[in-house]
Protein backbone atom coordinates (compact mmCIF):
# COMPACT_ATOMS: atom_id res chain seq x y z
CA UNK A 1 -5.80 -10.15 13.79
CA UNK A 2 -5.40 -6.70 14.85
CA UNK A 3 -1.97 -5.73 16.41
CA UNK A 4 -1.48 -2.13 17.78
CA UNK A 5 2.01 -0.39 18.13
CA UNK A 6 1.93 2.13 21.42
CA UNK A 7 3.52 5.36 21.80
CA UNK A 8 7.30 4.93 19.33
CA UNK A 9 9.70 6.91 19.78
CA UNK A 10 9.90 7.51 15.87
CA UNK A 11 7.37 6.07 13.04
CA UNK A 12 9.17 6.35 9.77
CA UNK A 13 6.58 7.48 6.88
CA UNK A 14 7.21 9.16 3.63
CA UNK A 15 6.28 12.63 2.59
CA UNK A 16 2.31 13.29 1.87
CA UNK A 17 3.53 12.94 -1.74
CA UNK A 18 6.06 10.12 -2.04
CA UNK A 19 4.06 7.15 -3.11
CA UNK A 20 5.80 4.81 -5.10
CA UNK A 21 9.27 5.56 -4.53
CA UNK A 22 11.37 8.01 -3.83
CA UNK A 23 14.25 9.55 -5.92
CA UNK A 24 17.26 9.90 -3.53
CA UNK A 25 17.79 13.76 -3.17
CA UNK A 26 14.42 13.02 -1.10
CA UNK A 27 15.27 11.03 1.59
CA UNK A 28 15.56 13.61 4.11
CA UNK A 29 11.83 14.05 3.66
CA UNK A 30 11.21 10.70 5.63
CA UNK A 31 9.71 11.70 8.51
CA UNK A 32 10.59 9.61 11.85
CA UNK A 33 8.31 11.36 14.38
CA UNK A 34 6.66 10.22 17.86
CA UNK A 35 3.47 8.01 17.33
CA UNK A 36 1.23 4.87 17.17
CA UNK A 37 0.33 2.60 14.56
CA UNK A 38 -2.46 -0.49 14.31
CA UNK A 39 -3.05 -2.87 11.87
CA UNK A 40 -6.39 -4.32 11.35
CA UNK A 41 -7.53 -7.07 8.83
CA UNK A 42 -3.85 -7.90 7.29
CA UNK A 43 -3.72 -3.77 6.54
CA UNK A 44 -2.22 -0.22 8.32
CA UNK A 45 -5.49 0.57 9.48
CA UNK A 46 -4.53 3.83 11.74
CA UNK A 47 -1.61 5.90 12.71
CA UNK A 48 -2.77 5.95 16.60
CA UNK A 49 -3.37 3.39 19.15
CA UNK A 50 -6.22 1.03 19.45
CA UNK A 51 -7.43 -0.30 23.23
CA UNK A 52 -9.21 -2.96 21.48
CA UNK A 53 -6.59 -4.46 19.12
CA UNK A 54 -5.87 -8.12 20.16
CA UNK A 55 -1.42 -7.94 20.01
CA UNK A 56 -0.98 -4.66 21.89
CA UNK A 57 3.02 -4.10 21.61
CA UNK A 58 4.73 -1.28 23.73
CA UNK A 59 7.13 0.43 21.13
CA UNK A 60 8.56 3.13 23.97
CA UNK A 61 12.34 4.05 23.27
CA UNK A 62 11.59 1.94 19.69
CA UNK A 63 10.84 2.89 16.59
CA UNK A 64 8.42 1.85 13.63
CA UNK A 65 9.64 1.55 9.74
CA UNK A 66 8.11 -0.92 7.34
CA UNK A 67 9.48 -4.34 6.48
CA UNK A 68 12.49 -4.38 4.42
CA UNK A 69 12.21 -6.08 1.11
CA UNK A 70 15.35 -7.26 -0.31
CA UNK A 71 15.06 -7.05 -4.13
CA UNK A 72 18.46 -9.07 -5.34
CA UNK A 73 18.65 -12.62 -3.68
CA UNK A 74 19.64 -15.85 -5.41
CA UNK A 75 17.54 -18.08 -3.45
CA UNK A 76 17.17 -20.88 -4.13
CA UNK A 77 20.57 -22.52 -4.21
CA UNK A 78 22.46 -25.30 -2.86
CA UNK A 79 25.64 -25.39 -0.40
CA UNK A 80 28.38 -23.09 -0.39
CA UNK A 81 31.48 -21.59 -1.16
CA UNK A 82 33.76 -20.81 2.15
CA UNK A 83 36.41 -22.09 0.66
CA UNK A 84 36.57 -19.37 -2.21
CA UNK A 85 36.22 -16.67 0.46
CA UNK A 86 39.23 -17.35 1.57
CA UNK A 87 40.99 -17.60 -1.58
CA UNK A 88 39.60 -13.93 -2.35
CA UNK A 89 41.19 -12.63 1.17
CA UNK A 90 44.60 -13.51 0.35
CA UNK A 91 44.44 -11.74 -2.88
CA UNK A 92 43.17 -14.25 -5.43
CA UNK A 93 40.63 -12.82 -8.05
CA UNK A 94 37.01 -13.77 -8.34
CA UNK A 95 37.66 -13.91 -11.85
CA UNK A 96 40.46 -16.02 -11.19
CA UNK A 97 38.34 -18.53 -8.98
CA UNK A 98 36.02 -18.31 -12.19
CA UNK A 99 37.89 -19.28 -15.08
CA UNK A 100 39.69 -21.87 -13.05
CA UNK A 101 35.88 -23.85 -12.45
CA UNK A 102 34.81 -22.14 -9.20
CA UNK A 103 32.16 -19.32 -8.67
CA UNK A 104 29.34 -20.00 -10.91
CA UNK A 105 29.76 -23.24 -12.02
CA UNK A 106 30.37 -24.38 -8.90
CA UNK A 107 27.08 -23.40 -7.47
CA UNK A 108 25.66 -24.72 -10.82
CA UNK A 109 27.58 -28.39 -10.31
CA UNK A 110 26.38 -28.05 -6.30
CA UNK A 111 22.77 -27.66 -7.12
CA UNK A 112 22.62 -30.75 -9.79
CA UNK A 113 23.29 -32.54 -7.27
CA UNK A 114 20.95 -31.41 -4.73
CA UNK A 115 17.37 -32.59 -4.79
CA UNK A 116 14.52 -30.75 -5.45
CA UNK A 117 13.55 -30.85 -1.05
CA UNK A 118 17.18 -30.66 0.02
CA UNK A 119 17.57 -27.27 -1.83
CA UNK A 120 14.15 -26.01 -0.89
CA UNK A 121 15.06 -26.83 2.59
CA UNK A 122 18.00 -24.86 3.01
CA UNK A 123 16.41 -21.74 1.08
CA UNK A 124 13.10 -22.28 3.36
CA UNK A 125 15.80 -22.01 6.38
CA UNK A 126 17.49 -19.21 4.76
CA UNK A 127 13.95 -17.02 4.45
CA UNK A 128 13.05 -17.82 8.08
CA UNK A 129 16.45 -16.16 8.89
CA UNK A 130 16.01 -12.88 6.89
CA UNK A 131 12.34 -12.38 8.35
CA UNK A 132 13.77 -12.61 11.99
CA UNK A 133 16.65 -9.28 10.24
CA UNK A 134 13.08 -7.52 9.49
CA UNK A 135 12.98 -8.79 5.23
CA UNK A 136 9.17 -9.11 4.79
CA UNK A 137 9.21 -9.31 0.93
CA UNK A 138 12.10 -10.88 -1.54
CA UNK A 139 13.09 -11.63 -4.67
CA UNK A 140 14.42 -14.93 -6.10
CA UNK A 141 17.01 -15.96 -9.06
CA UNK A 142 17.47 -18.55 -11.48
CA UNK A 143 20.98 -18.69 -12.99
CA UNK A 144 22.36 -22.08 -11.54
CA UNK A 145 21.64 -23.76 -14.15
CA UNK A 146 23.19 -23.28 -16.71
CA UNK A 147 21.05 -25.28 -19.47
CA UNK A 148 17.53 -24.91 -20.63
CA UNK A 149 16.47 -27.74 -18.47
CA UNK A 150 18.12 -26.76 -15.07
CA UNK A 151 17.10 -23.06 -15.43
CA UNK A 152 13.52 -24.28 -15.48
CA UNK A 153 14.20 -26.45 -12.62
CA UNK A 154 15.48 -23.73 -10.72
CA UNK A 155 12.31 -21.20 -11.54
CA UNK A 156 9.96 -24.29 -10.39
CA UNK A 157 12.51 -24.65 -7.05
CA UNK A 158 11.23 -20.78 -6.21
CA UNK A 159 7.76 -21.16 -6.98
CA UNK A 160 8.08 -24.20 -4.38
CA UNK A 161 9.77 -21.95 -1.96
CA UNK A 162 6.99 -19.08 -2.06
CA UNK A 163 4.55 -21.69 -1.67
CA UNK A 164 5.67 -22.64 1.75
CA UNK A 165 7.41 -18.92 2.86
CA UNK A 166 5.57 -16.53 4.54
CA UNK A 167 6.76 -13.77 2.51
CA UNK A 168 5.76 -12.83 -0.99
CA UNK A 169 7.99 -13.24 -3.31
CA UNK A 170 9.12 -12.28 -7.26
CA UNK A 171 11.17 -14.38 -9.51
CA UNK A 172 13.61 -13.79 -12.13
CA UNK A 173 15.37 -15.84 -15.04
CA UNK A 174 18.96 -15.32 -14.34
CA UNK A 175 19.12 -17.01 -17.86
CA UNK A 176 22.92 -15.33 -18.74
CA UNK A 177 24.82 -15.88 -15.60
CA UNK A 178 27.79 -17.63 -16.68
CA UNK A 179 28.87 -19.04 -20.43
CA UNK A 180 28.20 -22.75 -20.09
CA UNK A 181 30.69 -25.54 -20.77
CA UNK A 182 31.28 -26.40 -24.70
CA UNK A 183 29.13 -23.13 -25.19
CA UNK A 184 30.01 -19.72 -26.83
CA UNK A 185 28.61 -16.57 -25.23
CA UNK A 186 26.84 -15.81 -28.86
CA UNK A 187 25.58 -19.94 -28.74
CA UNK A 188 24.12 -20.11 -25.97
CA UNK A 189 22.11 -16.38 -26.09
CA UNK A 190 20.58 -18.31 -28.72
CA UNK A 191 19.47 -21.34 -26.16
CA UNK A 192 18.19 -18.24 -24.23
CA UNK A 193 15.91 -16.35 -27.19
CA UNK A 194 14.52 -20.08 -27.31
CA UNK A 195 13.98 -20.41 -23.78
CA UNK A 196 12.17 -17.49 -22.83
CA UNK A 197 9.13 -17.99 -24.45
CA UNK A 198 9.17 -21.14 -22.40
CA UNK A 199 9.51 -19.20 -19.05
CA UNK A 200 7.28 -16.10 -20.22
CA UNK A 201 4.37 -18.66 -20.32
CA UNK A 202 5.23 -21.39 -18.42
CA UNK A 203 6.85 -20.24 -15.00
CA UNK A 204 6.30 -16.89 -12.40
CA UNK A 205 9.27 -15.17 -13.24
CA UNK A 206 8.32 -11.61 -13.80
CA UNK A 207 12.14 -10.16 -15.45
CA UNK A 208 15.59 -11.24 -17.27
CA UNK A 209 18.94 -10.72 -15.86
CA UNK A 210 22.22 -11.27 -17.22
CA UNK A 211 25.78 -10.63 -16.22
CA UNK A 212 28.16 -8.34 -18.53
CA UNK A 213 31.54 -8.73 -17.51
CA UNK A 214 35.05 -10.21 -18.58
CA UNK A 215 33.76 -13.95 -17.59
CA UNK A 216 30.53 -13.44 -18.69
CA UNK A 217 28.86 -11.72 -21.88
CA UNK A 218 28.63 -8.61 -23.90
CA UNK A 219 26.67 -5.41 -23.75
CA UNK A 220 25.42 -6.71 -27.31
CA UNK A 221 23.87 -9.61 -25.15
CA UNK A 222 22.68 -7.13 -22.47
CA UNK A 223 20.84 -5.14 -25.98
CA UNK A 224 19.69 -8.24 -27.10
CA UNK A 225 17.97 -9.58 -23.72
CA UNK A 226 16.61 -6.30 -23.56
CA UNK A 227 14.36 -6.86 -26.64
CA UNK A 228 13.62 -10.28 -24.97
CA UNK A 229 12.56 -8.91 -22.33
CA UNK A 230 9.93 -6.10 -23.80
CA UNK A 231 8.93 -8.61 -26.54
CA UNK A 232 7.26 -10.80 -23.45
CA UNK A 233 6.37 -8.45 -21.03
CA UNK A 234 8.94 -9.23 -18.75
CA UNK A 235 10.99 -6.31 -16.89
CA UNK A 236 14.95 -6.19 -17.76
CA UNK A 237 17.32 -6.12 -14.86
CA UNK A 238 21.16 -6.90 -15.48
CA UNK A 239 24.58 -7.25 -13.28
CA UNK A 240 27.05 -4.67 -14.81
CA UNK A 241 29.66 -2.45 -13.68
CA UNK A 242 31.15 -4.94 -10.79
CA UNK A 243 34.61 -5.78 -11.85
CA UNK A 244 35.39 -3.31 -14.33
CA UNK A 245 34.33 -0.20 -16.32
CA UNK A 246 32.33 -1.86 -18.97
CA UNK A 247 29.89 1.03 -19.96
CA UNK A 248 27.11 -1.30 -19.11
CA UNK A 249 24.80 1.37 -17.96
CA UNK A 250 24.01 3.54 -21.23
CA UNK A 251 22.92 0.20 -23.28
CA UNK A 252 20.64 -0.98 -20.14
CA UNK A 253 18.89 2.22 -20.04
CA UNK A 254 18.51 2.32 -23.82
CA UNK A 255 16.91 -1.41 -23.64
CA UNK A 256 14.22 0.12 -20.69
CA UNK A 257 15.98 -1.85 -17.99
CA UNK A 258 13.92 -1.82 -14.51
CA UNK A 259 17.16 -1.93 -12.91
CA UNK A 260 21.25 -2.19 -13.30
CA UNK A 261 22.93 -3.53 -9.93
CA UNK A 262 26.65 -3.76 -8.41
CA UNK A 263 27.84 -0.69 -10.60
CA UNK A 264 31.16 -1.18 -8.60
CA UNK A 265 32.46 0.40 -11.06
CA UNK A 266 30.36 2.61 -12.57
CA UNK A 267 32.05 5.23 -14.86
CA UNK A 268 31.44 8.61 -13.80
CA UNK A 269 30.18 10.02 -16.90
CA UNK A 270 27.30 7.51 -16.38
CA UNK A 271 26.49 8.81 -13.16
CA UNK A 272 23.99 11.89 -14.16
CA UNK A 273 21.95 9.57 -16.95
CA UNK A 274 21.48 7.12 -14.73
CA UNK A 275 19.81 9.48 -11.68
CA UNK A 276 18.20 11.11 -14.51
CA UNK A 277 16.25 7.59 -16.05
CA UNK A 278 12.70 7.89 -14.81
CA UNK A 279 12.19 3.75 -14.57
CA UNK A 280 15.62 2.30 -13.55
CA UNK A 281 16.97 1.80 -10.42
CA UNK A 282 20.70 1.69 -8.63
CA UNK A 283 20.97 -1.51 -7.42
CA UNK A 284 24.02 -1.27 -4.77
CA UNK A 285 25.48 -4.53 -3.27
CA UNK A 286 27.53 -3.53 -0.34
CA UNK A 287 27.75 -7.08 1.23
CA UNK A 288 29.03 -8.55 -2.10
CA UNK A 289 31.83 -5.06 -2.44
CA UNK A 290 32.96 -6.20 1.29
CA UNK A 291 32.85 -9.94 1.05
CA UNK A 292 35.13 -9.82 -2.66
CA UNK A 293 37.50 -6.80 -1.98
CA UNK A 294 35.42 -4.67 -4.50
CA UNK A 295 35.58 -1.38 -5.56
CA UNK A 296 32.66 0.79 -3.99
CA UNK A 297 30.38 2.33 -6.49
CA UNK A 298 29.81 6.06 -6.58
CA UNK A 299 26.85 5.63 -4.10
CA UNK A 300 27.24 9.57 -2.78
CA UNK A 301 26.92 10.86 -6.02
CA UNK A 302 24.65 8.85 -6.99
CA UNK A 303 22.16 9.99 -4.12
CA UNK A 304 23.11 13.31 -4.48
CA UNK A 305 22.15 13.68 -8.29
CA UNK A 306 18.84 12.18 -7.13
CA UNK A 307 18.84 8.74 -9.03
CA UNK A 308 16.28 5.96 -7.84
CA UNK A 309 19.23 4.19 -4.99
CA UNK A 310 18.16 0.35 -3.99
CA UNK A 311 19.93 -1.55 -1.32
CA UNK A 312 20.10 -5.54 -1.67
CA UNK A 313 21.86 -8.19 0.45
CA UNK A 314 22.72 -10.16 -3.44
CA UNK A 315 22.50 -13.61 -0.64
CA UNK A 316 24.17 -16.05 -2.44
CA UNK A 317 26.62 -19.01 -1.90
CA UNK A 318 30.24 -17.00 -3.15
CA UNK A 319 30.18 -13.30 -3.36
CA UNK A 320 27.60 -12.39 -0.69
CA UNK A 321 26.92 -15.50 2.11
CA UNK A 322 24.75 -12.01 3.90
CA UNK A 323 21.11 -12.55 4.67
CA UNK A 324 20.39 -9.27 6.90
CA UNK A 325 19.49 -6.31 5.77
CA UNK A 326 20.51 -4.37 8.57
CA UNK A 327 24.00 -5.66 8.26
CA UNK A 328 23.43 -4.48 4.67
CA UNK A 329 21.94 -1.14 5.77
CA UNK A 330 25.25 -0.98 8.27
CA UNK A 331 27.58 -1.39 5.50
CA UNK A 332 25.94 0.80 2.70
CA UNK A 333 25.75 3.88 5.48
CA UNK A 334 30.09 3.32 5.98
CA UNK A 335 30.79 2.56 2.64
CA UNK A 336 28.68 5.24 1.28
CA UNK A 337 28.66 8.34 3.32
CA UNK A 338 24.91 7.84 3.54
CA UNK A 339 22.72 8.78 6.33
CA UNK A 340 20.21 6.46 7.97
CA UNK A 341 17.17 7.83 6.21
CA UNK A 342 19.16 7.71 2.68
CA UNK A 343 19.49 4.03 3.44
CA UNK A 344 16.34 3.14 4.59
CA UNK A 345 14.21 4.16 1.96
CA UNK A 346 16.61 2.31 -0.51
CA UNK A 347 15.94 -1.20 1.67
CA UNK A 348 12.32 -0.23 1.47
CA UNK A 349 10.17 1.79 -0.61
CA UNK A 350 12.84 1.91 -3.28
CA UNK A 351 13.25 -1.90 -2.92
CA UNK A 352 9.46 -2.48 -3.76
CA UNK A 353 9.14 -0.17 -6.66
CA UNK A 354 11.98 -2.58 -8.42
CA UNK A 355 9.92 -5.75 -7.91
CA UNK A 356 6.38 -3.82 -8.34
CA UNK A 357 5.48 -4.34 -5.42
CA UNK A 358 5.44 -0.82 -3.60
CA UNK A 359 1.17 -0.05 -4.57
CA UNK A 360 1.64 -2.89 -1.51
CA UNK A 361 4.56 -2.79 0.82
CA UNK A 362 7.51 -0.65 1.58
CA UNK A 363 6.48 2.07 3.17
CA UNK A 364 3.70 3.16 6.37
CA UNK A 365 0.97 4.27 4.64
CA UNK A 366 -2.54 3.66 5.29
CA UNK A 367 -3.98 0.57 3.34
CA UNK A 368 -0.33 -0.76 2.50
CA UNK A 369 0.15 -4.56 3.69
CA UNK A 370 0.99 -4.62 7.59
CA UNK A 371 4.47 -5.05 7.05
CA UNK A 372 5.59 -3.68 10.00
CA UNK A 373 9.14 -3.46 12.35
CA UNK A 374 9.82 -2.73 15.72
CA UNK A 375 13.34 -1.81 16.14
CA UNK A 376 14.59 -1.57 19.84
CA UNK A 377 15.90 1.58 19.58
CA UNK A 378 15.70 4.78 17.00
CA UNK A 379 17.14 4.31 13.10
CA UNK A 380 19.98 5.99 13.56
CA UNK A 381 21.15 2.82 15.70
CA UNK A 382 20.61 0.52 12.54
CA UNK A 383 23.63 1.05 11.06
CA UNK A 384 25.84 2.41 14.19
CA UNK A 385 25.46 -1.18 15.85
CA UNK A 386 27.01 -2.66 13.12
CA UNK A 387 26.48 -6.67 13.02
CA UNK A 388 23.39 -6.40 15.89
CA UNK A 389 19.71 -7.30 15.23
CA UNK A 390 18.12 -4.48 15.78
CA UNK A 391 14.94 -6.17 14.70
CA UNK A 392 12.69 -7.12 18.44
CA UNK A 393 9.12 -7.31 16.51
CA UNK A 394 8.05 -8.60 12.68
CA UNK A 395 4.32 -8.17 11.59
CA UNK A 396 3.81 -9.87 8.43
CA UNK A 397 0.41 -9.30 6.20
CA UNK A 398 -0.75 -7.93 9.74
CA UNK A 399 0.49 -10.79 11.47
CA UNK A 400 2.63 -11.15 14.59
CA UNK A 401 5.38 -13.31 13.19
CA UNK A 402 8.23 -13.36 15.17
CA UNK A 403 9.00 -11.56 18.59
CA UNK A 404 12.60 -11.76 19.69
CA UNK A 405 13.03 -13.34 23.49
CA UNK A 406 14.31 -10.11 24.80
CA UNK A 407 11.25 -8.26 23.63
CA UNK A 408 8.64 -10.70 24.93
CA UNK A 409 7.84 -8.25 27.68
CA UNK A 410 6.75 -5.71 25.27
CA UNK A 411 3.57 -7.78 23.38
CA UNK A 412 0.36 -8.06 25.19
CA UNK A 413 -2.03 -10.50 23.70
C-alpha cells in the first residue's frame, strides 16, 4: 500500500544529524515545518506528495510526527486494582497496600488465576486501545509471577500477544518485582541467577528489570542482575528512585544499565552523571507520579543537563491504569515544565533507542518503518487538550490502521 499525507501544517523530523536519539538539550532542534509525506512499500518513501498513492489523506490544519512507542508497559496482566486507587487518594501508602498483600501480589494472585486466552484477551484489547492514542511500537513485562514457573508463563503470554498485535513488540523479565512469599530477597535472587539462563535461551525477552525499593530489594541485587544481565547478552533496565532516595542510579550506571525509570526521587547529586551516561536513559512515569500521589522527579534538570529523557505510560493494573500516550505527553509537559518538542522526542525517538528499535521507528526519516500520525491539529495542542485524542489517523508498517470517525472525510482511497 502506498498512503500519501497532503500539505500538514507541521511534519515533525529531527535534525540532519540526530539519528538514533536525541540527548535532551536537543529537542528544540525538532523541526515541525509545513509539508507532505508518502509511504510506499511498508517504508517513508518521500517527504512530498504523491498523485498516485492509493490512501491519499488531507493533513491541512494537522500535523505529522511518528508513532509513539511506549517503552515501559506491563502487558500482559490480568484484572485490576480500583480498589487500591482509592485507598492511595485518601492518604494510604502504596507501600502500605504492599506489605499488607495488595499491589504486586495481588496482580500476581489475579493472573494465576486467569487463563492463558482470558489474559491475552484483555492485553490484545488493551494494545488495540493504545494504537487508536497513536502507540505504534511497545514493550512488555514479566514480573507477575513471582516463581520460576509463572515468570516463564508470563514471557510465553507476550510472545502470544505479539503474535496476534499489530505492533512490534520487546519483552523483558521483570524477574525481581516483588520478594515472594516464604522467600528472602537474597533466596530468591538466587531462583533468579538460575532462571535466566532459562529465559536467555528459551524465551524473546531481550533485558532484566528489577525493583530497588523499601518492599522490594537491594542495590546489591540491582549490581548483581547487572552481571546477569551482560553475562547473557541481555540489556539491564531497573525501577529505582520512586518512593525514596535510594541512590539507585550510580550502581545502575556502573552495571551498564540501558535504562533506570520512575527516579521520583532521584537525588540531585545524581542528576549530572546520569545526563552525562552515554547508554542509559531517564525513564519518567508521569501517569504512575499522578495516579500514587508521587513525588515528581527532577525532569527540568534533567533535560536541561542534556541526559537521554524517555516518556512511558508504565500501563499496569495499580500504579498506572493509563494506556495513552498523549495523556502521558499532557502530564509530563505540566508536571515537568517541558515544552511540546522536549516531550515528543522522549515518547518517540528516545523511546525506540531504549528498546533498540530506533535504526526502525521513532522518528520521520526516509527508510524508517511508516509509522506515521496525523494529529488534528499542531503539537503544541497535544498536551494543552489535556485528556483529548488528538490522534485522527494511525499508519502502521505503512498501513492505514485506524481512522477516527470524525476524520473519515480526510482519507481518499
Amino acid at each position: 500500500m502506498s498512503v500519501t499525507f497532503a500539505d500538514a501544517a507541521q511534519v515533525l523530523r529531527p535534525p540532519e544529524d540526530g539519528l538514533g536519539h536525541l540527548r535532551h538539550d536537543r529537542a528544540a532542534e525538532l523541526r515541525a515545518e509545513p509539508g507532505s509525506l508518502t509511504v510506499a512499500d511498508g517504508r517513508i518513501a518521500a517527504f512530498e506528495s504523491d498523485r498516485l498513492a492509493e490512501v491519499r489523506i488531507d493533513a491541512r490544519g494537522c500535523a505529522l510526527v511518528p508513532g509513539f512507542v511506549d517503552c515501559h508497559t506491563h502487558l500482559p496482566f490480568a484484572g485490576w486494582r480500583a480498589e487500591e486507587y482509592e485507598m492511595k487518594v485518601t492518604g494510604v501508602p502504596y507501600e502500605e497496600i504492599a506489605r499488607a498483600g495488595g499491589g504486586i501480589r495481588a496482580s500476581a494472585r489475579a493472573l494465576a488465576a486467569a487463563g492463558d486466552d482470558r489474559v491475552v484477551a484483555q492485553a490484545f484489547g488493551l494494545a488495540a486501545e493504545m494504537l487508536t492514542h497513536g502507540t505504534t511500537a511497545f514493550e512488555c513485562k514479566s514480573g507477575y509471577g513471582l516463581s520460576p514457573d509463572a515468570e516463564l508463563r508470563a514471557l510465553a503470554l507476550a510472545e502470544r500477544l505479539d503474535a496476534v498485535v499489530g505492533q512490534p513488540t520487546t519483552s523483558t523479565a521483570l524477574l525481581a518485582h516483588a520478594v515472594p512469599d516464604g522467600h528472602t530477597a537474597d533466596g530468591w535472587m538466587d531462583e533468579v541467577a538460575g532462571l535466566v539462563p532459562r529465559v536467555a535461551t528459551g524465551t524473546r525477552a531481550s533485558a532484566l528489570d528489577l525493583y530497588v525499593e523499601t518492599i522490594g530489594f537491594s542495590n546489591e541485587h540491582l549490581a548483581r542482575m547487572g552481571e546477569l544481565a551482560a553475562d547473557h547478552g541481555l540489556d539491564l533496565r531497573a525501577h529505582v528512585e520512586q518512593f525514596n532516595p535510594n541512590r539507585s542510579v550510580p550502581v545502575a550506571l556502573a552495571a551498564g544499565a540501558r535504562s533506570v525509570d520512575h527516579l521520583s526521587c532521584l537525588h540531585p547529586d545524581d542528576v549530572e552523571p546520569l545526563a552525562a551516561a552515554a547508554d542509559c536513559a531517564a525513564v519518567l512515569l508521569p501517569g504512575a507520579e499522578q495516579m500514587g500521589n508521587e513525588a515528581t522527579p527532577p525532569a527540568r534538570a534533567l533535560a536541561d543537563a542534556g541526559a537521554l529523557c524517555v516518556l512511558a505510560t508504565d500501563l499496569n493494573p495499580g500504579t498506572s491504569p493509563i494506556a495513552s500516550m498523549p495523556l502521558i505527553i499532557g502530564l509530563a509537559v505540566r508536571r515537568y515544565g517541558w515544552s511540546a518538542r522536549e516531550a515528543l522526542l522522549a515518547a518517540t525517538l528516545n523511546a525506540a533507542w531504549v528498546l533498540r528499535m530506533s535504526d526502525a521507528t521513532g522518528s520521520l526519516e526516509l527508510g524508517k518503518r511508516g509509522d506515521v500520525l496525523l494529529l488534528d491539529a499542531p503539537i503544541e495542542h497535544v498536551p494543552y487538550r489535556l485528556g483529548h485524542n488528538p490522534v485522527a489517523v494511525v499508519v502502521l508498517g505503512g498501513e492505514l490502521t485506524w481512522v477516527r470517525p470524525d476524520a473519515a472525510w480526510r482519507v481518499t482511497r
